[in-house]
PDB file of N, CA and C in Angstrom:
ATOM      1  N   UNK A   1     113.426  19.298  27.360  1.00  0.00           N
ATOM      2  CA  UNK A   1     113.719  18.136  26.570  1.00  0.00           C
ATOM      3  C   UNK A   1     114.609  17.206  27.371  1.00  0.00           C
ATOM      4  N   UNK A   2     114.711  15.888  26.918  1.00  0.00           N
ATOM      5  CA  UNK A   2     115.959  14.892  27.761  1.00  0.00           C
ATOM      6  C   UNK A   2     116.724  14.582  26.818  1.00  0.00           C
ATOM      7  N   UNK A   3     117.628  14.662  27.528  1.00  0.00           N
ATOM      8  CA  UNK A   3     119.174  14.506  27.021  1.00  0.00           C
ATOM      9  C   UNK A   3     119.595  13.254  27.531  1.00  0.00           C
ATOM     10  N   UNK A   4     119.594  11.989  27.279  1.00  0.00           N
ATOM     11  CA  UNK A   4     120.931  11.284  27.637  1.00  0.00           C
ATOM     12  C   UNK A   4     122.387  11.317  27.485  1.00  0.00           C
ATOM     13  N   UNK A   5     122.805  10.983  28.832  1.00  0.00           N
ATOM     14  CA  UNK A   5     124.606  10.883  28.743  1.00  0.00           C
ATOM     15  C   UNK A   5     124.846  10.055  28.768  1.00  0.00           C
ATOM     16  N   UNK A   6     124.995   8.922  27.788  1.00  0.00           N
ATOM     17  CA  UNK A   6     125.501   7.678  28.127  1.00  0.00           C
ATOM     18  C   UNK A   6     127.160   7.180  28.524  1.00  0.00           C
ATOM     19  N   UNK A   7     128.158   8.605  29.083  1.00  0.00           N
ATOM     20  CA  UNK A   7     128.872   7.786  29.522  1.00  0.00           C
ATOM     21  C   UNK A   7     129.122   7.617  30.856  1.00  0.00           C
ATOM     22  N   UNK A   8     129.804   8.227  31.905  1.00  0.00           N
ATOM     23  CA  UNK A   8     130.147   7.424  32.762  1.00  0.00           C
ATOM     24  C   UNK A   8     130.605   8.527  33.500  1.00  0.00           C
ATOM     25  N   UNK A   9     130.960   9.571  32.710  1.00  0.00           N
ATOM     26  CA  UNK A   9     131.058  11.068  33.514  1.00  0.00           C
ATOM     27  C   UNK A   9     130.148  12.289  32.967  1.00  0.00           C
ATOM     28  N   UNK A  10     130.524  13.237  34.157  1.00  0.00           N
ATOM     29  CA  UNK A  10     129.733  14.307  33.724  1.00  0.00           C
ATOM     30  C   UNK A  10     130.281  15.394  32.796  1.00  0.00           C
ATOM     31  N   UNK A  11     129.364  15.250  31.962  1.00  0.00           N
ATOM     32  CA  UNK A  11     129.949  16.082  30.882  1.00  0.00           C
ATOM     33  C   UNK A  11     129.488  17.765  31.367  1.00  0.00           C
ATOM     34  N   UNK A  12     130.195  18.880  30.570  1.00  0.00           N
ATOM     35  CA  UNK A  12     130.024  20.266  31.096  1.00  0.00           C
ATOM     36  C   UNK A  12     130.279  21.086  29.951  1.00  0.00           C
ATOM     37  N   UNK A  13     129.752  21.696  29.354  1.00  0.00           N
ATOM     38  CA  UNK A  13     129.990  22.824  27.991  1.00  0.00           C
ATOM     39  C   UNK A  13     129.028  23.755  28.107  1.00  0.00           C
ATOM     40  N   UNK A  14     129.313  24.828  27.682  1.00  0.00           N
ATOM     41  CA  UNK A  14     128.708  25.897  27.596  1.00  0.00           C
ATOM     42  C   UNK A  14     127.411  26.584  28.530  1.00  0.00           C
ATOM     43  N   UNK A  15     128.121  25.935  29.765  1.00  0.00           N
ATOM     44  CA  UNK A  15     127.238  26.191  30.964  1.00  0.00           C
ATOM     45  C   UNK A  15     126.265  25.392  31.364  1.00  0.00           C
ATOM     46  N   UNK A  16     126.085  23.819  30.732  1.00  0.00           N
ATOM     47  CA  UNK A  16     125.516  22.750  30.635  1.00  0.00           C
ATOM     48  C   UNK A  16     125.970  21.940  31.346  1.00  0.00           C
ATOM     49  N   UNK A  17     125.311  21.453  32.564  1.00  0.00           N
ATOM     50  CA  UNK A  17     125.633  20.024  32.676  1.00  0.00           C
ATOM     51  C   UNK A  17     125.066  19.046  32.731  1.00  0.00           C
ATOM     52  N   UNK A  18     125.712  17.518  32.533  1.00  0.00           N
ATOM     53  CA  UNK A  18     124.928  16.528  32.119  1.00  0.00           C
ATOM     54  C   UNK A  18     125.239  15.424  33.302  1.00  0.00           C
ATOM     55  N   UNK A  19     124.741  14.833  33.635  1.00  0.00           N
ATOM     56  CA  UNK A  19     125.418  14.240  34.813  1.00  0.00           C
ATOM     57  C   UNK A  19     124.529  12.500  34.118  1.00  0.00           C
ATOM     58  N   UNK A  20     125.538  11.212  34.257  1.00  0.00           N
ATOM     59  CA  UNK A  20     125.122   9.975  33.458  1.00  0.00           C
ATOM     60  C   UNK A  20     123.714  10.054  33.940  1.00  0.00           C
ATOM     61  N   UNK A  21     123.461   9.207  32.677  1.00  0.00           N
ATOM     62  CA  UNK A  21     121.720   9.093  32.269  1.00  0.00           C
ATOM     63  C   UNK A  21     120.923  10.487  31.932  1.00  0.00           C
ATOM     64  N   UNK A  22     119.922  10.381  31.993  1.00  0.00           N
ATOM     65  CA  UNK A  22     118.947  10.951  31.872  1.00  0.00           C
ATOM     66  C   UNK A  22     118.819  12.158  32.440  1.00  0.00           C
ATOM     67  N   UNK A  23     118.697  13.490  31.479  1.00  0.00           N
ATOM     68  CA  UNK A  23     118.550  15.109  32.182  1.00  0.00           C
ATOM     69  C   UNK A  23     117.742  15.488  31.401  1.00  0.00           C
ATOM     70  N   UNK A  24     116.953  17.119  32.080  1.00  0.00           N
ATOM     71  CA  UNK A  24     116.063  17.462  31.762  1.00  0.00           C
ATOM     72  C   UNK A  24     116.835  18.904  31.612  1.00  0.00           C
ATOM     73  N   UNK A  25     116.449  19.346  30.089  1.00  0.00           N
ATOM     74  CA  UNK A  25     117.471  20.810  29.839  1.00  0.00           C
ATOM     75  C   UNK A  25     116.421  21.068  28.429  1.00  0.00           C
ATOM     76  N   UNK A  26     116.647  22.677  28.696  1.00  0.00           N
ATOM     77  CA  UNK A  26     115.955  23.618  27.787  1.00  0.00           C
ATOM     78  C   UNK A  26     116.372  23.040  26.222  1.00  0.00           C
ATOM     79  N   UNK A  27     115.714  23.554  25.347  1.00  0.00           N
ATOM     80  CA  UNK A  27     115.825  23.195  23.542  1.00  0.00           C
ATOM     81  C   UNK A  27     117.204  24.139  23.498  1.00  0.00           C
ATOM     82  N   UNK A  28     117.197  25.585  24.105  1.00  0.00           N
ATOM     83  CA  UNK A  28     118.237  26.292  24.310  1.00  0.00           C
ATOM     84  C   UNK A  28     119.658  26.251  24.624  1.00  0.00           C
ATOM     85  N   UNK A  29     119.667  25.251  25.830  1.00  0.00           N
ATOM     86  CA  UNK A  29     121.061  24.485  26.682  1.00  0.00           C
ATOM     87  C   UNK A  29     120.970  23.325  25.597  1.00  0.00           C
ATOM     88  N   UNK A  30     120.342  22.767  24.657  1.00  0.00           N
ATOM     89  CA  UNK A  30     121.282  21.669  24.160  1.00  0.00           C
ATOM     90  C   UNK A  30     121.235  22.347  23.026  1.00  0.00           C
ATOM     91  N   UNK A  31     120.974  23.271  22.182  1.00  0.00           N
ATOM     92  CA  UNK A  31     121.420  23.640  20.980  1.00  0.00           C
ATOM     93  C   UNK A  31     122.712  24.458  21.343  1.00  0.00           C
ATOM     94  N   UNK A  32     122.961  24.907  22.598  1.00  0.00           N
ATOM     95  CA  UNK A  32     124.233  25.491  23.306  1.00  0.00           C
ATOM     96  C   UNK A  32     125.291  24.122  22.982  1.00  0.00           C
ATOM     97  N   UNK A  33     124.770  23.448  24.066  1.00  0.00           N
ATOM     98  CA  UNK A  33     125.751  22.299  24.330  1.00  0.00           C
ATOM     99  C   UNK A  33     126.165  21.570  22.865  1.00  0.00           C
ATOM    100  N   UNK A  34     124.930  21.164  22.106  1.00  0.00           N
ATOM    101  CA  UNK A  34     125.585  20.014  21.181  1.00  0.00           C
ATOM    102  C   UNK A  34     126.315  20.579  20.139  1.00  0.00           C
ATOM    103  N   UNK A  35     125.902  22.324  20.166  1.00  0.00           N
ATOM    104  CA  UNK A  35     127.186  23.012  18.907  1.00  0.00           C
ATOM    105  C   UNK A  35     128.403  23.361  19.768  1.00  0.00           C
ATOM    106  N   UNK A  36     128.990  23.111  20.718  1.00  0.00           N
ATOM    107  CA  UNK A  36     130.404  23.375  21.183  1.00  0.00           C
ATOM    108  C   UNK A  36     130.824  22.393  20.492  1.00  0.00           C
ATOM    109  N   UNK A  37     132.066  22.870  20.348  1.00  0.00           N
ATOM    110  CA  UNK A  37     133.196  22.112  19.515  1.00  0.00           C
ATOM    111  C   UNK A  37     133.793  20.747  19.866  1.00  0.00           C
ATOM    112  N   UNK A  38     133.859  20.794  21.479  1.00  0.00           N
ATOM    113  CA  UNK A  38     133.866  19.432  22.016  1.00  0.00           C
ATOM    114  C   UNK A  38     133.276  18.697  22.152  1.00  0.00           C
ATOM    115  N   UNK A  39     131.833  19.113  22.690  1.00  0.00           N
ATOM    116  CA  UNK A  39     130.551  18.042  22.577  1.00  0.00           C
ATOM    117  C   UNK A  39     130.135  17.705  21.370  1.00  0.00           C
ATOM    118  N   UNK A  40     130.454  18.136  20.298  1.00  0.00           N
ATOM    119  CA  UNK A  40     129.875  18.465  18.846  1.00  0.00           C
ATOM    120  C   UNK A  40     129.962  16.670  18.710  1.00  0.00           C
ATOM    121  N   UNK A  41     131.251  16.471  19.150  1.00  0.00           N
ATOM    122  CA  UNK A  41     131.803  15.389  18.358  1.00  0.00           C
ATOM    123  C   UNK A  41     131.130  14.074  19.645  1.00  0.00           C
ATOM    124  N   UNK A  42     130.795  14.247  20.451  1.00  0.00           N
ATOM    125  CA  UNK A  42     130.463  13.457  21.713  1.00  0.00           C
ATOM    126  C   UNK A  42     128.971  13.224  21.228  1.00  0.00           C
ATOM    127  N   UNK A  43     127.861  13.833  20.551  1.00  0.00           N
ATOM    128  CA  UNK A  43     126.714  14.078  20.316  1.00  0.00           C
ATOM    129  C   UNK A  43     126.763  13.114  18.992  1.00  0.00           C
ATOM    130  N   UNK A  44     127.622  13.361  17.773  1.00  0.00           N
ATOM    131  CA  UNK A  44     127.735  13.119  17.159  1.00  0.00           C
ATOM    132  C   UNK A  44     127.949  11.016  17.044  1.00  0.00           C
ATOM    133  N   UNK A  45     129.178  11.056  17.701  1.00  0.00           N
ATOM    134  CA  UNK A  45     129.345   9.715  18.223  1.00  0.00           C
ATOM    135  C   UNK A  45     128.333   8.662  18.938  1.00  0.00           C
ATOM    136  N   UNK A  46     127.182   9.479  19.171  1.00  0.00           N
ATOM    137  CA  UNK A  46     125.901   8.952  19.999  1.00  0.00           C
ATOM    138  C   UNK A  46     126.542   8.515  21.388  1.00  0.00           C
ATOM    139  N   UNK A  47     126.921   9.222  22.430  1.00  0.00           N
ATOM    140  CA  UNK A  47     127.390   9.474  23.810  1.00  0.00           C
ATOM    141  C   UNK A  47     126.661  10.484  24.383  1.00  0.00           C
ATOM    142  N   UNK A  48     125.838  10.813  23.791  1.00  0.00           N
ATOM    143  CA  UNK A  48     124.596  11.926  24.324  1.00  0.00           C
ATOM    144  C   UNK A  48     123.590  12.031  23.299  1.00  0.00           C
ATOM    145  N   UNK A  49     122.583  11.872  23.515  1.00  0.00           N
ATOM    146  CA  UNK A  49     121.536  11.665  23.095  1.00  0.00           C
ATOM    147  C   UNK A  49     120.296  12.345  23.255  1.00  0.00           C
ATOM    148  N   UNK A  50     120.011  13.236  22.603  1.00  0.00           N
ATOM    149  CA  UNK A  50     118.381  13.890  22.717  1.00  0.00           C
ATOM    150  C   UNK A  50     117.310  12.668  22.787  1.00  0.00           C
ATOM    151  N   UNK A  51     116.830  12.799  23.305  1.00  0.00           N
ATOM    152  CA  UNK A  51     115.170  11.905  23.954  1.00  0.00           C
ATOM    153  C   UNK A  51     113.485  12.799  23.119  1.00  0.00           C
ATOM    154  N   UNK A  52     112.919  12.051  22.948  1.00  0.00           N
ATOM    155  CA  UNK A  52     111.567  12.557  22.797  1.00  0.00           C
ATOM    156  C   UNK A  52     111.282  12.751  23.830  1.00  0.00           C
ATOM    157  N   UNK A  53     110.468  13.551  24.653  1.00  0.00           N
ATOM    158  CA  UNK A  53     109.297  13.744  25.972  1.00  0.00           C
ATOM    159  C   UNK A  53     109.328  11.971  26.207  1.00  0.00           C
ATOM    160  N   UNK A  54     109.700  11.713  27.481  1.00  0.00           N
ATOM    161  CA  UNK A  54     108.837  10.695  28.085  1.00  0.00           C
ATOM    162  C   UNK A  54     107.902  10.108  27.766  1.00  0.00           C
ATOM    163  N   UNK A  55     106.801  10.587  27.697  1.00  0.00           N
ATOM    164  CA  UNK A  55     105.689   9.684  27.309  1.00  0.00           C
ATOM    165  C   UNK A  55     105.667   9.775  25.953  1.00  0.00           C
ATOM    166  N   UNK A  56     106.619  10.031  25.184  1.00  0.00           N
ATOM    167  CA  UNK A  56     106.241   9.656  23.271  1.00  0.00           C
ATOM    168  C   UNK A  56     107.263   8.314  23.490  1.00  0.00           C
ATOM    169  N   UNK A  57     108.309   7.978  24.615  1.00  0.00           N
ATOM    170  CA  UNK A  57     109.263   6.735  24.336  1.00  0.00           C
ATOM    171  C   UNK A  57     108.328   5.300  24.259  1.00  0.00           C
ATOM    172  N   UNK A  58     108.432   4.583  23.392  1.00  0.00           N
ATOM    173  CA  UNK A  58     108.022   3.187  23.499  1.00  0.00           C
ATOM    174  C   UNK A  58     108.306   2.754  24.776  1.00  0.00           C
ATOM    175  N   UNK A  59     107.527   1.692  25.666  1.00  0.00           N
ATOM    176  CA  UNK A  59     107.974   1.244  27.121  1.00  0.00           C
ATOM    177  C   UNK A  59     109.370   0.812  27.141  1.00  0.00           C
ATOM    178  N   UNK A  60     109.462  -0.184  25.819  1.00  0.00           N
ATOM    179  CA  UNK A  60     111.002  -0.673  26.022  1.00  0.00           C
ATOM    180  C   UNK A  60     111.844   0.790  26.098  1.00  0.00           C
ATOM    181  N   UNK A  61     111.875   1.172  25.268  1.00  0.00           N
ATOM    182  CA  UNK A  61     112.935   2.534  25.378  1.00  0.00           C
ATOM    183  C   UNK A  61     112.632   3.553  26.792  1.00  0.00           C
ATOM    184  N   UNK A  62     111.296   3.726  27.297  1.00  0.00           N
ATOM    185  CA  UNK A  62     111.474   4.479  28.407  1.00  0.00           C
ATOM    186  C   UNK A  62     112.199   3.306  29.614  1.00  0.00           C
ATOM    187  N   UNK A  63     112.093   2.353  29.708  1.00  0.00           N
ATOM    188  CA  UNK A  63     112.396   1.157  30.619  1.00  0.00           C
ATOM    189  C   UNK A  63     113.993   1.645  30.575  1.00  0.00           C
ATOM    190  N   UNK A  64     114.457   1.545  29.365  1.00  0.00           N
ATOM    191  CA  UNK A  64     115.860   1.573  29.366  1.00  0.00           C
ATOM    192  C   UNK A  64     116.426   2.669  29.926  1.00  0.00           C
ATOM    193  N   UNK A  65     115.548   3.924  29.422  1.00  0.00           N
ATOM    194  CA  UNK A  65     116.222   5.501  29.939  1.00  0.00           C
ATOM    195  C   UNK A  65     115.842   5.499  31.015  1.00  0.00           C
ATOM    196  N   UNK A  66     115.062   4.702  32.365  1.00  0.00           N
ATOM    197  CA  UNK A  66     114.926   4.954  33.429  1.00  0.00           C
ATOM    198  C   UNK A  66     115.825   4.103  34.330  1.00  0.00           C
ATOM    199  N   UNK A  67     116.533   2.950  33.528  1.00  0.00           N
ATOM    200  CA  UNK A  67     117.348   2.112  34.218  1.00  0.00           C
ATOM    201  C   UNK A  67     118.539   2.833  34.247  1.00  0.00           C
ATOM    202  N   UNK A  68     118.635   4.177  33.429  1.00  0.00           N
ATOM    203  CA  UNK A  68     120.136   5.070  33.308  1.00  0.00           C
ATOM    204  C   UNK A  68     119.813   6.231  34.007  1.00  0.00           C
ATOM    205  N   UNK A  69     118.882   5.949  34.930  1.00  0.00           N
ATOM    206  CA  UNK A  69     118.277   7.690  35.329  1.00  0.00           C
ATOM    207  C   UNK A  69     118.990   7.828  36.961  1.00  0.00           C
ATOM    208  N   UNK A  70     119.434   8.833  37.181  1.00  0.00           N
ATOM    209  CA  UNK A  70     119.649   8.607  39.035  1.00  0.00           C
ATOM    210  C   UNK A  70     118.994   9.928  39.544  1.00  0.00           C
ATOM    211  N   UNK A  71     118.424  10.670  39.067  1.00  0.00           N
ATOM    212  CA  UNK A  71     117.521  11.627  38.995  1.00  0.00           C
ATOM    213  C   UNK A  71     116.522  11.392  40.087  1.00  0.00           C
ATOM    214  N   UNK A  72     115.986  11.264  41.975  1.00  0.00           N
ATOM    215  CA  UNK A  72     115.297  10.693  41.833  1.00  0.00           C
ATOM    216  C   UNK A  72     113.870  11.807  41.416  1.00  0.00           C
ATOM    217  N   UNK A  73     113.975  13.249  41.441  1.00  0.00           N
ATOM    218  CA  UNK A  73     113.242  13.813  41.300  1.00  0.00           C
ATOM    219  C   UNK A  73     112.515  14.489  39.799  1.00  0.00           C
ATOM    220  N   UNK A  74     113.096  13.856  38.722  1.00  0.00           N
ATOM    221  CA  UNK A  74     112.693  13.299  37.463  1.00  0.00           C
ATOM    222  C   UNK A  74     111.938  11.682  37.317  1.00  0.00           C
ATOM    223  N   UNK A  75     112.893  10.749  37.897  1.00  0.00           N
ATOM    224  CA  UNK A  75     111.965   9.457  38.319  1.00  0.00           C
ATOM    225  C   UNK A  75     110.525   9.859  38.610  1.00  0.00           C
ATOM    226  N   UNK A  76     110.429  10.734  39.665  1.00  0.00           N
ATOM    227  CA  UNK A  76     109.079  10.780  40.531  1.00  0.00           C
ATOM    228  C   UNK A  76     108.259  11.644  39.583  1.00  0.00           C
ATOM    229  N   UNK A  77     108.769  12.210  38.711  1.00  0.00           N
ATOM    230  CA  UNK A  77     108.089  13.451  37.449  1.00  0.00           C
ATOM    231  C   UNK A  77     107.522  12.338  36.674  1.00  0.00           C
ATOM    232  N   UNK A  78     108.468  10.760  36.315  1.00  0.00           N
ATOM    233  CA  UNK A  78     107.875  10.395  35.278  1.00  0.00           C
ATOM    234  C   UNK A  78     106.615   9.246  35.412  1.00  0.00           C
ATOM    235  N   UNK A  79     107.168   9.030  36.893  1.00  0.00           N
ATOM    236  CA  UNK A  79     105.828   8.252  37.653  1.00  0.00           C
ATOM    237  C   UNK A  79     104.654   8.516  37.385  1.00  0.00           C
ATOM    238  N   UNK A  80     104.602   9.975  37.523  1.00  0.00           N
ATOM    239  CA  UNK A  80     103.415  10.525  37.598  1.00  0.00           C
ATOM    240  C   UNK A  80     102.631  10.709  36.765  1.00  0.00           C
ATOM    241  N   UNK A  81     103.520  10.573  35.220  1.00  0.00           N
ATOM    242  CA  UNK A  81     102.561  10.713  33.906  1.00  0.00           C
ATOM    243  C   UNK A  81     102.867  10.080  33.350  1.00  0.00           C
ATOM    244  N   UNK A  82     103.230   9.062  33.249  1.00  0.00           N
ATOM    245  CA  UNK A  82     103.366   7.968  32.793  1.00  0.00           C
ATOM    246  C   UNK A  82     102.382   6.643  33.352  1.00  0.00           C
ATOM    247  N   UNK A  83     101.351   5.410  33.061  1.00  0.00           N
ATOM    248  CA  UNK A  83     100.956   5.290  33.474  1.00  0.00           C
ATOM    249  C   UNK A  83     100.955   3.740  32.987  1.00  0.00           C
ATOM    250  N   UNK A  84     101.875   3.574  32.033  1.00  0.00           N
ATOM    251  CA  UNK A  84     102.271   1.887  31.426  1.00  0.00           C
ATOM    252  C   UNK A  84     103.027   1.060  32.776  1.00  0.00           C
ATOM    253  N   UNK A  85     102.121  -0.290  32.771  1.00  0.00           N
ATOM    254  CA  UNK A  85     102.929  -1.143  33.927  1.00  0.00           C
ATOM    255  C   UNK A  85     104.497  -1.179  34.251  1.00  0.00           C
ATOM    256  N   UNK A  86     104.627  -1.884  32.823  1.00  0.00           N
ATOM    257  CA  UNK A  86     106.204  -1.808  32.657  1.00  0.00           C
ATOM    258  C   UNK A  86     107.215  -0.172  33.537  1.00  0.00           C
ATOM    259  N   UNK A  87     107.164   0.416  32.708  1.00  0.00           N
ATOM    260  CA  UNK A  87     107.619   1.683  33.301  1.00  0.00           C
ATOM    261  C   UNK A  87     107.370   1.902  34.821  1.00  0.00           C
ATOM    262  N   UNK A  88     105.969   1.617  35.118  1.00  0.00           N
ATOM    263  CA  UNK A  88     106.086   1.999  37.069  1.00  0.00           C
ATOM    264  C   UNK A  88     106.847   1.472  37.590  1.00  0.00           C
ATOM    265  N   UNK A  89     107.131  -0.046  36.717  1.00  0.00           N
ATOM    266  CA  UNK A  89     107.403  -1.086  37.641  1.00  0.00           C
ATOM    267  C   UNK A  89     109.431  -0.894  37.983  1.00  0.00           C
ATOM    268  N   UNK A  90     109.818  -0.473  36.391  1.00  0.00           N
ATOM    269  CA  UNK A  90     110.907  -0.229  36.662  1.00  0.00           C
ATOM    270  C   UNK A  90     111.595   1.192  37.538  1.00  0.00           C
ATOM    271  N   UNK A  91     110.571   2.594  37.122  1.00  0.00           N
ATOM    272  CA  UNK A  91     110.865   3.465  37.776  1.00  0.00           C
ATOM    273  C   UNK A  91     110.491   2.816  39.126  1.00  0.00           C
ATOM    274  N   UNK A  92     110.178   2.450  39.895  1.00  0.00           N
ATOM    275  CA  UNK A  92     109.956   1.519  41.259  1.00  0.00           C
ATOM    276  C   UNK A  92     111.376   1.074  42.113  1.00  0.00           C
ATOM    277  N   UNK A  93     111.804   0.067  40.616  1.00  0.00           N
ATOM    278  CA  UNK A  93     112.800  -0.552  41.009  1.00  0.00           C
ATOM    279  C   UNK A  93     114.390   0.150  41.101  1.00  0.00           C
ATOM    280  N   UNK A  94     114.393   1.191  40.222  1.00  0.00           N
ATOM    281  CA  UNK A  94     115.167   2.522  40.011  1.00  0.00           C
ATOM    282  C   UNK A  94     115.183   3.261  41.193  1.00  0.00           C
ATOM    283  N   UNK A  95     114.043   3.570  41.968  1.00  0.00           N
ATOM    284  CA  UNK A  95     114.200   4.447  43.375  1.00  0.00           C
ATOM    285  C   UNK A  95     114.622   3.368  43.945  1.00  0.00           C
ATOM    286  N   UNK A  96     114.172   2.170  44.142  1.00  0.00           N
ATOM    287  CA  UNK A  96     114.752   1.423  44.917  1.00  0.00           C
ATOM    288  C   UNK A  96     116.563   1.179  45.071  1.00  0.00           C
ATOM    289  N   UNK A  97     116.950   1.324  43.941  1.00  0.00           N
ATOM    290  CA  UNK A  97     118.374   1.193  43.953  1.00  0.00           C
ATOM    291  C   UNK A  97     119.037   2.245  44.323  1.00  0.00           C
ATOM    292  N   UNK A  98     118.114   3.415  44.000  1.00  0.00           N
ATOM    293  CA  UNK A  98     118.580   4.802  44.765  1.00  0.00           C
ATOM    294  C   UNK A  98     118.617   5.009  45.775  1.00  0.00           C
ATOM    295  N   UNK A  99     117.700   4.443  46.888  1.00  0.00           N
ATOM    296  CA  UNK A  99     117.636   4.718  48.074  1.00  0.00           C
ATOM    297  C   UNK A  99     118.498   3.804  48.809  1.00  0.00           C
ATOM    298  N   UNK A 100     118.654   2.505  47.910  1.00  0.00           N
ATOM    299  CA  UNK A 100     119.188   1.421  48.708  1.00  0.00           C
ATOM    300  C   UNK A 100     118.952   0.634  49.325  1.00  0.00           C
ATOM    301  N   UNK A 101     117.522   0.231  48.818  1.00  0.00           N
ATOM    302  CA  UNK A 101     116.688  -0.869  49.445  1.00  0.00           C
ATOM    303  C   UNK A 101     117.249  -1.954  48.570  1.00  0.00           C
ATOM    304  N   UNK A 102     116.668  -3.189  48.785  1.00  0.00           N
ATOM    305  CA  UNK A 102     116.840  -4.661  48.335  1.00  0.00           C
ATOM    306  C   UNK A 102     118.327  -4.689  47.968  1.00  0.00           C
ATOM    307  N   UNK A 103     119.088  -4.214  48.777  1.00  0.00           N
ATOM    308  CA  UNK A 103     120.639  -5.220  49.104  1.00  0.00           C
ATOM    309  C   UNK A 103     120.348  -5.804  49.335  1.00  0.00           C
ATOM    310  N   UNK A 104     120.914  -6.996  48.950  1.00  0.00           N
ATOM    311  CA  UNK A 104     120.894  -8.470  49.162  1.00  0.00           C
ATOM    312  C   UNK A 104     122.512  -8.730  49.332  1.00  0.00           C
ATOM    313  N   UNK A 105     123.560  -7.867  49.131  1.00  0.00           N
ATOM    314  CA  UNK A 105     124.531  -7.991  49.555  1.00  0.00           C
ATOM    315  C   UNK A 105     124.746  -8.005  51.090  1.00  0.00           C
TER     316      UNK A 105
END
């Protein structure tokens, strides 16, 4: 299943980790994770977020969870079955920022 982390660090409970954006973890590791007592309330607050499978997200919503993804070897998972313009175009532009192409700085 995917989990979003929408904040800014990596979160860690019950042998879970989440590192920002977008992860790929068992039904098991997040019924672990989202009943600890600390994350309970982090889950709760919507700062982590369960995902449908990839391809059930509307483009806008996969667009968004791939602009939070640094994963590049989930990126390249979702390339592959995923097959809406939109989405290639951004998972595209997502490796690109990963690798560090198109500085323009």
């Amino acid at each position: 299943m995917l989990v979003q982390n929408k904040g800014n660090y990596i979160l860690h409970a019950a042998g879970v980790m989440l590192i920002p954006g977008a992860n790929k973890i068992s039904e098991a590791e997040w019924k672990d994770f989202s009943s600890h007592p600390i994350m309970k309330k982090v889950v709760d607050d919507g700062d982590v977020v369960a995902e449908k499978s990839f391809g059930e997200l509307t483009a806008p919503k996969a667009v968004e969870l791939v602009k939070d993804t640094f994963d590049p070897s989930l990126l390249e998972a979702w390339k592959k079955e995923d097959s809406r313009k939109t989405v290639q175009e951004a998972i595209d532009a997502q490796l690109a920022v990963i690798n560090g192409e198109n500085e323009d700085e």
